[in-house]
C-alpha atoms as a PDB file:
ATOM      1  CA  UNK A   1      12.137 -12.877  -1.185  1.00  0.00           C
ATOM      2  CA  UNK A   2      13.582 -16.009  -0.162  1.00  0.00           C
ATOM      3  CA  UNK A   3      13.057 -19.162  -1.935  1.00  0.00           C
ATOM      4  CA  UNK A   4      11.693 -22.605  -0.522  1.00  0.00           C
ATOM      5  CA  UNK A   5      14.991 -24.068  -1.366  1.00  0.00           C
ATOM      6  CA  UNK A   6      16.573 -21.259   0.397  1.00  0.00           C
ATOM      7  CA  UNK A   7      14.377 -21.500   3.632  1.00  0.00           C
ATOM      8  CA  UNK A   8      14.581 -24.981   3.800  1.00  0.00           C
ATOM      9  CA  UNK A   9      18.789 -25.264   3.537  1.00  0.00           C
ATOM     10  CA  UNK A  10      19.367 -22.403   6.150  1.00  0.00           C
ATOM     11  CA  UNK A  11      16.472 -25.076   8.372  1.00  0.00           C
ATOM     12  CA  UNK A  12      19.186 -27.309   7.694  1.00  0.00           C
ATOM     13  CA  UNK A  13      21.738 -25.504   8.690  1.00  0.00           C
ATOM     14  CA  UNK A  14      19.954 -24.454  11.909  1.00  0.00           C
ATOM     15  CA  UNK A  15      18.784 -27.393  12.930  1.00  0.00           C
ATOM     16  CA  UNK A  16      22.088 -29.037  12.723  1.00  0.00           C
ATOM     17  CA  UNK A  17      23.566 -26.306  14.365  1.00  0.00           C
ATOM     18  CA  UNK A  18      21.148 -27.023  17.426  1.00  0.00           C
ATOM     19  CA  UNK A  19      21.966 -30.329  17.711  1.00  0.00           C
ATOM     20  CA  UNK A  20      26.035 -29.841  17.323  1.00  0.00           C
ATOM     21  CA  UNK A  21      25.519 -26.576  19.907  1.00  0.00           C
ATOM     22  CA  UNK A  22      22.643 -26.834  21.886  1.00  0.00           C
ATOM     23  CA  UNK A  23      24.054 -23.685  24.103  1.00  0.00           C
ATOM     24  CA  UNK A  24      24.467 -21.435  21.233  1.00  0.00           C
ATOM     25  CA  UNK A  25      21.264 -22.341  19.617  1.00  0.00           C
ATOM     26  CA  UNK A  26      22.833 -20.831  16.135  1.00  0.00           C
ATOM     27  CA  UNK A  27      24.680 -17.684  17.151  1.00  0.00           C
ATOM     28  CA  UNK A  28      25.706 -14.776  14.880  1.00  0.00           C
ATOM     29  CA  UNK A  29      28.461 -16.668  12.884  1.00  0.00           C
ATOM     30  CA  UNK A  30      25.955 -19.112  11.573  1.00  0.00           C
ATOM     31  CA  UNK A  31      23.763 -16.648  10.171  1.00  0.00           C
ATOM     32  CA  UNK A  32      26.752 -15.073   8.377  1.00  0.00           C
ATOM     33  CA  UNK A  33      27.016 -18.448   6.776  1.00  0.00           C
ATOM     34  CA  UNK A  34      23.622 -18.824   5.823  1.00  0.00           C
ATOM     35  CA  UNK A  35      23.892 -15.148   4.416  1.00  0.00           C
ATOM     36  CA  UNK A  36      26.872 -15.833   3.035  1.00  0.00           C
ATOM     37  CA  UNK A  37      25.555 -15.089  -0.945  1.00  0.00           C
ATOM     38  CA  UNK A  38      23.583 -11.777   0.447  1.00  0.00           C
ATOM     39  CA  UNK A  39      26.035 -10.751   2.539  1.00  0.00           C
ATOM     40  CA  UNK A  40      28.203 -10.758  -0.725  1.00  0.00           C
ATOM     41  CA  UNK A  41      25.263  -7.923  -2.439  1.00  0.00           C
ATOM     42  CA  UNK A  42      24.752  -6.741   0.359  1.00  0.00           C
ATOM     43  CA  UNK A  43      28.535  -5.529   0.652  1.00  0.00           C
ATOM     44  CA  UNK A  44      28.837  -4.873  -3.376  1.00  0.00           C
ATOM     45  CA  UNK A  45      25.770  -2.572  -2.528  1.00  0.00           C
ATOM     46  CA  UNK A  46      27.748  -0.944  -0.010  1.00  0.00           C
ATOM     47  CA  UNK A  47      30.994  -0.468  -2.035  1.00  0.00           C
ATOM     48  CA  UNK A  48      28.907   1.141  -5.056  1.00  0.00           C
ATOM     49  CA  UNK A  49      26.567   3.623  -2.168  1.00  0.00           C
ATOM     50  CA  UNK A  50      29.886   4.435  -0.206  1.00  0.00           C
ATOM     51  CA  UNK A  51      31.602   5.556  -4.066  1.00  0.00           C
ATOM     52  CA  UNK A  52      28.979   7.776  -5.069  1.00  0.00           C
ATOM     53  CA  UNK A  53      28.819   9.719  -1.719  1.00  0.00           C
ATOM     54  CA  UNK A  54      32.493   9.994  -1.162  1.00  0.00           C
ATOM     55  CA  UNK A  55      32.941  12.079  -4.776  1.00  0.00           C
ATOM     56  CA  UNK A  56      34.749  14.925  -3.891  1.00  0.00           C
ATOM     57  CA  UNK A  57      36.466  12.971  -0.485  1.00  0.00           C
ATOM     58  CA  UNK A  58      39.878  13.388  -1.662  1.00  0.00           C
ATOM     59  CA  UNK A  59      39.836  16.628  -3.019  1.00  0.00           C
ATOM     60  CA  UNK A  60      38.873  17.708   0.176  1.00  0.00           C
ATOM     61  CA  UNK A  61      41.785  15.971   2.092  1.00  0.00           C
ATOM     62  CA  UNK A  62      43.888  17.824  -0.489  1.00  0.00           C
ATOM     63  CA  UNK A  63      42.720  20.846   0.288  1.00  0.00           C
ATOM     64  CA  UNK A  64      42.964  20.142   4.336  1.00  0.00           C
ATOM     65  CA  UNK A  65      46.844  18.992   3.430  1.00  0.00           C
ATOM     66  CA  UNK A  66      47.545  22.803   1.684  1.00  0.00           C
ATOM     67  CA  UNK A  67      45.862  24.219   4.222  1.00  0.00           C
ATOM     68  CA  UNK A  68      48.484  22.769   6.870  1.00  0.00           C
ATOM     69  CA  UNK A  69      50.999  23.925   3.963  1.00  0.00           C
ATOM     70  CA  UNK A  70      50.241  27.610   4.035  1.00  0.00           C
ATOM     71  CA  UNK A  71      49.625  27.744   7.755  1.00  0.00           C
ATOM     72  CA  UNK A  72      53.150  26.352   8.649  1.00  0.00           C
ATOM     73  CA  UNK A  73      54.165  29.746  10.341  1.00  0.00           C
ATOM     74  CA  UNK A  74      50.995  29.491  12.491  1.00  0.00           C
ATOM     75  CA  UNK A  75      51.374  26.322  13.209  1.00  0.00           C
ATOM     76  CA  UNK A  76      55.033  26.479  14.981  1.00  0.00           C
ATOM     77  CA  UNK A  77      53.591  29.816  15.955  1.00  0.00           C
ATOM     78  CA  UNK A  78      50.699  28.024  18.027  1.00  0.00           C
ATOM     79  CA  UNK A  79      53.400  25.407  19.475  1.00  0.00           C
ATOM     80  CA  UNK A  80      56.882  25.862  19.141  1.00  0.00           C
ATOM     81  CA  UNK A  81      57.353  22.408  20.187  1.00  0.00           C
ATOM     82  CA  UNK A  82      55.889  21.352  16.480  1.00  0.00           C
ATOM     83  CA  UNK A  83      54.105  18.564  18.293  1.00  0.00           C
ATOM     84  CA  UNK A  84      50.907  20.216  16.969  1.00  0.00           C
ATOM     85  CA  UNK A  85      52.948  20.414  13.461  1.00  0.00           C
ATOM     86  CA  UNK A  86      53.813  16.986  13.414  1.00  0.00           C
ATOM     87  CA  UNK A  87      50.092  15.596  14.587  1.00  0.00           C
ATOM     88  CA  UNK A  88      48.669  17.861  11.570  1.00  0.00           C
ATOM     89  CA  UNK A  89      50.609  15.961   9.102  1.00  0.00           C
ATOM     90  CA  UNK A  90      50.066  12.658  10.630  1.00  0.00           C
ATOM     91  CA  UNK A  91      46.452  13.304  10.731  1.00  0.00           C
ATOM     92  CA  UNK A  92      46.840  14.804   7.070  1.00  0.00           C
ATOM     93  CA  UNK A  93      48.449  11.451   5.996  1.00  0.00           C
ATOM     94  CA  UNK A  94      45.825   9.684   7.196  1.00  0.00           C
ATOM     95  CA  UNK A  95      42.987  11.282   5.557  1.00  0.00           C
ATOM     96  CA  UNK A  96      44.674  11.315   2.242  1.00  0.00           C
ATOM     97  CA  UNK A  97      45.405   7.546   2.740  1.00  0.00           C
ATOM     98  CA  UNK A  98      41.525   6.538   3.547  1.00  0.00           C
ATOM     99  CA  UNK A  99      40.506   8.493   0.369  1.00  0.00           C
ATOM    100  CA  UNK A 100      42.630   6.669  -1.620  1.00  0.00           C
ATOM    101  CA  UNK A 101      41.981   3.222  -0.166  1.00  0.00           C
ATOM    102  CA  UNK A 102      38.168   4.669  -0.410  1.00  0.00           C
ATOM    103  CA  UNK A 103      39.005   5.049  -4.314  1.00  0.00           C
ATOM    104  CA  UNK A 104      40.549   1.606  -4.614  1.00  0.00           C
ATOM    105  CA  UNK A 105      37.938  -0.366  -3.182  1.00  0.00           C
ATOM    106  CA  UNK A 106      35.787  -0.624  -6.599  1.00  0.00           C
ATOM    107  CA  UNK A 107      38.963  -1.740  -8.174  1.00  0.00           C
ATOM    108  CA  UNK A 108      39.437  -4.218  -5.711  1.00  0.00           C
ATOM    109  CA  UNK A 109      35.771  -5.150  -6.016  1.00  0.00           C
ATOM    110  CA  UNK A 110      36.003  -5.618  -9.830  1.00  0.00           C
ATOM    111  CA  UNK A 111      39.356  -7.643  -9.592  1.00  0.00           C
ATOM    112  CA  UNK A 112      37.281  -9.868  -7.037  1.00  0.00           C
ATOM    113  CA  UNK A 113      40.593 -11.418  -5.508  1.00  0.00           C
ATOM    114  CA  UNK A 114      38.724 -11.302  -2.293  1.00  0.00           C
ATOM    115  CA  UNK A 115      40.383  -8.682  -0.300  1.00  0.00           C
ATOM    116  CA  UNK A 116      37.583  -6.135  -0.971  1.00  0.00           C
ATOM    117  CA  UNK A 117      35.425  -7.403   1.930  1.00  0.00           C
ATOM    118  CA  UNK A 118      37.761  -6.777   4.714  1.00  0.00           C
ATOM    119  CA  UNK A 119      39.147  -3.577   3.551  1.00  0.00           C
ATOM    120  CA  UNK A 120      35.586  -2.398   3.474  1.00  0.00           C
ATOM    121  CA  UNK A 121      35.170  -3.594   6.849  1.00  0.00           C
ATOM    122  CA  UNK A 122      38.443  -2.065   7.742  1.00  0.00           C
ATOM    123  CA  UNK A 123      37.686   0.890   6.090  1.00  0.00           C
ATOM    124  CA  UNK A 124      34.416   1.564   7.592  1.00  0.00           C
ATOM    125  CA  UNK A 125      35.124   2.485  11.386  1.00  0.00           C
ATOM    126  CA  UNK A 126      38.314   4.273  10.513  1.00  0.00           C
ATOM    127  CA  UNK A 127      36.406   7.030   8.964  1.00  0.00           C
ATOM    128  CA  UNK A 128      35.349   7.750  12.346  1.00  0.00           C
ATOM    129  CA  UNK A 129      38.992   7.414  13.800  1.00  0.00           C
ATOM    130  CA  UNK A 130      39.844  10.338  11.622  1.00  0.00           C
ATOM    131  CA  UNK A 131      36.818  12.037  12.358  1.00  0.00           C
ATOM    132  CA  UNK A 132      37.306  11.972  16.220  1.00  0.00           C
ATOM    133  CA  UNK A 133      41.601  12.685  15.411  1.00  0.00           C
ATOM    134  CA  UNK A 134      39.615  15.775  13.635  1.00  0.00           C
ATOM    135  CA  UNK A 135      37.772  16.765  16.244  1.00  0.00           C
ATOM    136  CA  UNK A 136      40.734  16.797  19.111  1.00  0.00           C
ATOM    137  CA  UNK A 137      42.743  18.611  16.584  1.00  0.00           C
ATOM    138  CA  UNK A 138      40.998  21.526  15.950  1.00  0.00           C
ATOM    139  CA  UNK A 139      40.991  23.014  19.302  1.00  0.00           C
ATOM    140  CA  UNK A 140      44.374  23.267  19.067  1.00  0.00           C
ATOM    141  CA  UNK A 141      44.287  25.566  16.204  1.00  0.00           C
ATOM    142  CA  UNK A 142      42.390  28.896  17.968  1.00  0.00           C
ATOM    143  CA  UNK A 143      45.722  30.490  18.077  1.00  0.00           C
ATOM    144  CA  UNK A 144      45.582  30.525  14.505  1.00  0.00           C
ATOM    145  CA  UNK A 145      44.899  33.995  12.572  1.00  0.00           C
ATOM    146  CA  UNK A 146      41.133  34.215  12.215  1.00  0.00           C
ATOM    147  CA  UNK A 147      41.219  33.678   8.455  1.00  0.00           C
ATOM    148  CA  UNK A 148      43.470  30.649   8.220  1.00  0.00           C
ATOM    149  CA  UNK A 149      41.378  29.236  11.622  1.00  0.00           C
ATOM    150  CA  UNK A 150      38.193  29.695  10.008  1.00  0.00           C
ATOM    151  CA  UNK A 151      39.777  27.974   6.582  1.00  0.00           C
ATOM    152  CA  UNK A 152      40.775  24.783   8.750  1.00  0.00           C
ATOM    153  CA  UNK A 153      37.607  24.805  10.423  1.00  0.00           C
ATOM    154  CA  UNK A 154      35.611  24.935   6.730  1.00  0.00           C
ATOM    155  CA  UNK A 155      37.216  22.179   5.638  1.00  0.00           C
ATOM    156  CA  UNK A 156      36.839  19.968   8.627  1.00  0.00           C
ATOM    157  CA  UNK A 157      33.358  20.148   8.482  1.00  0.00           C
ATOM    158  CA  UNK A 158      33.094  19.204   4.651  1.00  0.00           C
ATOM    159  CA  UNK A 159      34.974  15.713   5.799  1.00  0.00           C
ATOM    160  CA  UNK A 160      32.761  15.386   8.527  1.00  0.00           C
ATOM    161  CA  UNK A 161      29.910  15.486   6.498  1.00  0.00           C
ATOM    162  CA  UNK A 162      31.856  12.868   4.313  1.00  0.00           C
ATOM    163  CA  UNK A 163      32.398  10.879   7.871  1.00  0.00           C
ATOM    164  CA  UNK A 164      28.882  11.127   8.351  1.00  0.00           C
ATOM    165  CA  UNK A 165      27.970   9.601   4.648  1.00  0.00           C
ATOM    166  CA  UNK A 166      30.486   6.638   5.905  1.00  0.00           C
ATOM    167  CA  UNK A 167      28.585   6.152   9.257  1.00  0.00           C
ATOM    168  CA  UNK A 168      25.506   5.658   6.937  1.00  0.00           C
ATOM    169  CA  UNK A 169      26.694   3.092   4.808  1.00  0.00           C
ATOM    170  CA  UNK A 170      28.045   1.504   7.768  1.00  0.00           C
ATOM    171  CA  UNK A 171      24.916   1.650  10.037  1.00  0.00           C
ATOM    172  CA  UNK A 172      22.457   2.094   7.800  1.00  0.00           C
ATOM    173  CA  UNK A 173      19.480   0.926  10.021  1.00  0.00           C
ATOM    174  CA  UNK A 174      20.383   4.185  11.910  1.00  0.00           C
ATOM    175  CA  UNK A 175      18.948   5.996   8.503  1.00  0.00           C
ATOM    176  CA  UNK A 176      15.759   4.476   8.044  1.00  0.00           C
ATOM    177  CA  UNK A 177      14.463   7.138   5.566  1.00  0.00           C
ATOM    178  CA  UNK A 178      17.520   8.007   3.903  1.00  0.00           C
ATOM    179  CA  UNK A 179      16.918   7.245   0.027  1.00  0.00           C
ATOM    180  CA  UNK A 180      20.614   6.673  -1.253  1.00  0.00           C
ATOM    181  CA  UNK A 181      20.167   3.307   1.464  1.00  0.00           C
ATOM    182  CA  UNK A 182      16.864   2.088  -0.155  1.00  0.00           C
ATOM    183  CA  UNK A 183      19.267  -0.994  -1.734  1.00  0.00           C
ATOM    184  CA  UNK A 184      20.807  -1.610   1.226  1.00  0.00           C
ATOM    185  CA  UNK A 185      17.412  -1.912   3.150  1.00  0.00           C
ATOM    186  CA  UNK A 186      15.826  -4.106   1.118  1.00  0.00           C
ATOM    187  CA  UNK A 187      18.540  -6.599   1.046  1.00  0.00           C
ATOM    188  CA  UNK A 188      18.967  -6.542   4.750  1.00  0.00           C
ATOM    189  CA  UNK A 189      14.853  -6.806   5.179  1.00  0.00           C
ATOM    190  CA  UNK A 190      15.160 -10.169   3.367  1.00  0.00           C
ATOM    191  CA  UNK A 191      18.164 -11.242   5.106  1.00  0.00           C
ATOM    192  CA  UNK A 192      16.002 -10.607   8.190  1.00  0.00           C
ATOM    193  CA  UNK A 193      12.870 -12.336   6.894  1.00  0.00           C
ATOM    194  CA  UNK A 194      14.727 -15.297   6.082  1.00  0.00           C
ATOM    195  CA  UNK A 195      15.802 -15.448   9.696  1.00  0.00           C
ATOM    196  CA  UNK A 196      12.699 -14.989  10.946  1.00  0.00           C
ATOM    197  CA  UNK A 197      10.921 -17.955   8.418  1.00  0.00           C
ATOM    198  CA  UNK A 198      13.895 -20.291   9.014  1.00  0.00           C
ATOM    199  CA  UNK A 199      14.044 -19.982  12.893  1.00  0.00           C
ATOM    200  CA  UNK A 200       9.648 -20.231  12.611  1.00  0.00           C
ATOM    201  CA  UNK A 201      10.365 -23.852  10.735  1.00  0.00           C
ATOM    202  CA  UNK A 202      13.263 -25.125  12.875  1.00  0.00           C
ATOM    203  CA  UNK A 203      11.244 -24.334  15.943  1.00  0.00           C
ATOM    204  CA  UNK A 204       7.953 -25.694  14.427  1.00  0.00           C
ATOM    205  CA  UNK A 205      10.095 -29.455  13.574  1.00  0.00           C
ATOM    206  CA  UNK A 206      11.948 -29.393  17.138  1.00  0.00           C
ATOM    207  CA  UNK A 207       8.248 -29.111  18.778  1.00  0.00           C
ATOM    208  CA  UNK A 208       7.552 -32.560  17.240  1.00  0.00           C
ATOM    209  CA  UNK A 209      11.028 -33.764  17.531  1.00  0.00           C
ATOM    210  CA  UNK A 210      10.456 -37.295  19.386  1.00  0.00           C
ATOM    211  CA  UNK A 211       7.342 -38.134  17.716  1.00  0.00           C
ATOM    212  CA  UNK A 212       9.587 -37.635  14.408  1.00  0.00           C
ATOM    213  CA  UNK A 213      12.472 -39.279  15.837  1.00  0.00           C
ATOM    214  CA  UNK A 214      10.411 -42.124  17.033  1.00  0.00           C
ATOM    215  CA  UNK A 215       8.642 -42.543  13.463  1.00  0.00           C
ATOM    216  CA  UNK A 216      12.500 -42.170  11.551  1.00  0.00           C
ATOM    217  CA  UNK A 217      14.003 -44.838  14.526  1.00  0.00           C
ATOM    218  CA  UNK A 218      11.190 -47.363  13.932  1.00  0.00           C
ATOM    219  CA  UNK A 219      11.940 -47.460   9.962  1.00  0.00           C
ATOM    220  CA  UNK A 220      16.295 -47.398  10.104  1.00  0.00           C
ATOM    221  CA  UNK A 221      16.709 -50.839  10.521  1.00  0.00           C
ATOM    222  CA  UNK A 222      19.184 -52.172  13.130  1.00  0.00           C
ATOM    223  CA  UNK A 223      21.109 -49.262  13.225  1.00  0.00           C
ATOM    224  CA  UNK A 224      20.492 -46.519  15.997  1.00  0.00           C
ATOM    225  CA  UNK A 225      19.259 -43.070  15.072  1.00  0.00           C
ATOM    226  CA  UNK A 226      22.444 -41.469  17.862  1.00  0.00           C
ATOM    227  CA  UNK A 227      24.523 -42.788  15.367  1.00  0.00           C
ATOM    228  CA  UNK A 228      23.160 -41.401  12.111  1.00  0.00           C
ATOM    229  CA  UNK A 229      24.744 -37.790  10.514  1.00  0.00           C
ATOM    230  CA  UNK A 230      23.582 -34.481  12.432  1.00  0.00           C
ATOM    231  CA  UNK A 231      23.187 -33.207   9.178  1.00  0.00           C
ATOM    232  CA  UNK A 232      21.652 -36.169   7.436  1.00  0.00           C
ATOM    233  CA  UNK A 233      19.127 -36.513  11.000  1.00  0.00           C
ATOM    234  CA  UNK A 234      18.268 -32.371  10.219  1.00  0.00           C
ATOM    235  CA  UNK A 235      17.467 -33.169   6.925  1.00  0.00           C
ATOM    236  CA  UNK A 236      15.275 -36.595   8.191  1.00  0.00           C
ATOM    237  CA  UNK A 237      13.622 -34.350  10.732  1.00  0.00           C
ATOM    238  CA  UNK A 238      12.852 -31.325   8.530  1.00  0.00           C
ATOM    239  CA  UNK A 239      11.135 -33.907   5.827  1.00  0.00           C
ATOM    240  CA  UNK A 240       9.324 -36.203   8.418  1.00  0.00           C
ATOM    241  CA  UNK A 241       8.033 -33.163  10.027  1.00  0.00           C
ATOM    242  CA  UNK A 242       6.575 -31.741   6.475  1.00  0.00           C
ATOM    243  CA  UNK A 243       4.970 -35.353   5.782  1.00  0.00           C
ATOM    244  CA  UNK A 244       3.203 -35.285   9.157  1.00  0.00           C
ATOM    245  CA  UNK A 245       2.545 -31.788   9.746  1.00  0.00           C
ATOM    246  CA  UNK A 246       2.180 -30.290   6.674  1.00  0.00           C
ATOM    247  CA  UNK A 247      -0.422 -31.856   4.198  1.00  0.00           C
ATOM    248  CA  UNK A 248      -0.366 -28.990   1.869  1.00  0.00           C
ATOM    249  CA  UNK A 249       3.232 -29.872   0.685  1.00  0.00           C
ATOM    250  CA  UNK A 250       2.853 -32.886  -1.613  1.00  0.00           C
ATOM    251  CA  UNK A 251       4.939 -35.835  -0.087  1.00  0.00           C
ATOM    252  CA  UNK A 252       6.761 -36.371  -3.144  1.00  0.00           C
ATOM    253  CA  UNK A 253       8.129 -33.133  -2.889  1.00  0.00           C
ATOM    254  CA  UNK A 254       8.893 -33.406   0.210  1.00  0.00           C
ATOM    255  CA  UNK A 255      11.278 -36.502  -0.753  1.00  0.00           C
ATOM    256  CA  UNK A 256      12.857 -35.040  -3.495  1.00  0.00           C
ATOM    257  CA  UNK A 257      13.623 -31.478  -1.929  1.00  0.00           C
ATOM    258  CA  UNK A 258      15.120 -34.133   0.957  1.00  0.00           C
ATOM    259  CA  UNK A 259      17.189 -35.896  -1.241  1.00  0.00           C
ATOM    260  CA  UNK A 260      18.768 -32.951  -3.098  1.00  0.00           C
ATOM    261  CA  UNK A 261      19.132 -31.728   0.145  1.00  0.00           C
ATOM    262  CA  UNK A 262      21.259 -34.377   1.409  1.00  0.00           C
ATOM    263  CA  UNK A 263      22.783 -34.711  -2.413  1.00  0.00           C
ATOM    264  CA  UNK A 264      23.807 -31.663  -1.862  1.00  0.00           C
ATOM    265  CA  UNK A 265      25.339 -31.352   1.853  1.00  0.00           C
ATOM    266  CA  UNK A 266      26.609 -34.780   2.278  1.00  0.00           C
ATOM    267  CA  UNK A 267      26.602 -36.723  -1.461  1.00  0.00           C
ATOM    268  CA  UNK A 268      24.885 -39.409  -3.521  1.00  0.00           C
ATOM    269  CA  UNK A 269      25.203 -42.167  -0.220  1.00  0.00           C
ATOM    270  CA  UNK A 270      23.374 -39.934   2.003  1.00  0.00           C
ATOM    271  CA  UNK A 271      20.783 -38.712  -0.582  1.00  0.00           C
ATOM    272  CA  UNK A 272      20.386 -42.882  -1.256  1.00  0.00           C
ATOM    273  CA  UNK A 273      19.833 -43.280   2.093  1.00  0.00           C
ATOM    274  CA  UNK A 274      17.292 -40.001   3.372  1.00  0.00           C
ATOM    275  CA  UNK A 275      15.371 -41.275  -0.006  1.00  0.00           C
ATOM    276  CA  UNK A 276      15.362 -44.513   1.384  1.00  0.00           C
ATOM    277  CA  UNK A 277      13.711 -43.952   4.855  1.00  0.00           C
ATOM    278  CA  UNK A 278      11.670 -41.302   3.900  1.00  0.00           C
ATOM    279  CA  UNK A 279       9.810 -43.472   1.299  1.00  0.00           C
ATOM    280  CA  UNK A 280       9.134 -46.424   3.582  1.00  0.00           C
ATOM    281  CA  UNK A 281       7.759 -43.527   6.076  1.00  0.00           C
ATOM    282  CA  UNK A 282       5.690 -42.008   3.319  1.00  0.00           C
ATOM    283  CA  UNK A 283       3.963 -45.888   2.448  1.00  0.00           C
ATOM    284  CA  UNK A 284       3.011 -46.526   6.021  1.00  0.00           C
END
């Protein structure tokens, strides 16, 4: 569950965002910033899920490269042209090179040099390259004898069941009920209900936007609200809004969460200042 602190930044964050981008209203790349310390768990999680049901992965794509080994007869038999021979072992390559990137990743993860992220995201959809490379391959195999045909086709299955594990770790809201996920929907149920509660305050403080703006113009002194920080304004607003809408927040919380707020984004001038003009608003 997110914390006030938490709800109250990513506020920030949108309501800045509104005012810098009024057409994209806080599109998808925001909320990957605001997620940015979930979205880190919630990829770990997905490294450590994607490990444990990948055991066995590159045995299998062993197994599928001796296959294409002993079959090497039928295999120029079935197209003299060895186009069919030489799409096997690029296809064999392949899988043998995503189990062993597959295997890597926790290493990468543990070395946390930052390269783990976008090899997991790299890593993800190519399972299903190979798995549709798999499935236009295999056709071309009937003229195989029966036994080594029905070995290929054995083994093809086993990493499409592994292809399948992938597409769950990759889509998991596809897999609702699927247990080895539970982690992975719990984190992204709170990503989501921080969304919803951050997007319910930054709506609830632009509804009241010029009666706060009007309040925070009338106490800055000589100086014109246009001209005052989007992100130090957000800040103003979100505060402002919680001293005149929201009497069950103490006002002196308000203030301080403002100030380390603004401490925080912008530094000790702008947390001076917010602490400034929110106390004069608070006395009148």
């Amino acid at each position: 569950m997110a914390s006030r602190r938490q709800v109250r930044q990513a506020a920030v964050q949108l309501l800045y965002a509104r005012t810098a981008s009024p057409k994209e209203q806080g599109g998808p790349e925001l909320w990957e910033l605001i997620n940015d310390r979930a979205g880190l768990n919630y990829d770990r999680a997905r490294i450590k899920i994607l490990n444990h049901l990948q055991q066995g992965r590159e045995a299998a794509a062993a197994k599928f490269l001796s296959l294409l080994t002993d079959s090497a007869t039928a295999i120029l038999a079935a197209d003299p042209s060895e186009k069919l021979a030489r799409d096997l072992k690029t296809h064999a390559a392949a899988e043998s090179k995503w189990a062993e990137r597959c295997g890597n990743l926790s290493r990468l993860l543990k070395a946390d040099t930052g390269g783990w992220r976008r090899e997991l995201h790299s890593l993800l959809p190519d399972s299903d390259t190979l798995r549709k490379q798999r499935e236009a391959l295999l056709p071309r195999t009937e003229p195989f004898p029966p036994a080594q045909h029905q070995a290929l086709q054995e083994i093809s299955a086993k990493l499409h069941t592994y292809d399948e594990r992938v597409r769950m770790v990759h889509f998991p809201a596809n897999y609702p009920d699927q247990r080895d996920l539970d982690h992975l929907h719990r984190l992204s149920s709170e990503m989501q209900t921080l969304e919803e509660e951050v997007v319910k305050l930054a709506n609830q403080v632009e509804s009241s936007v010029i009666e706060i703006d009007e309040l925070i113009d009338q106490t800055v002194d000589n100086f014109d609200i246009n001209r005052l920080s989007k992100v130090d304004l957000a800040i103003l607003r979100l505060a402002v809004w919680e001293i005149l809408k929201a009497p069950e927040i103490d006002t002196a919380v308000s203030i301080n969460e403002a100030v380390d707020l603004a401490r925080s984004f912008s530094g000790e001038d702008s947390a001076s200042f917010v602490n400034g003009i929110l106390d004069k608003i608070a006395k009148t």
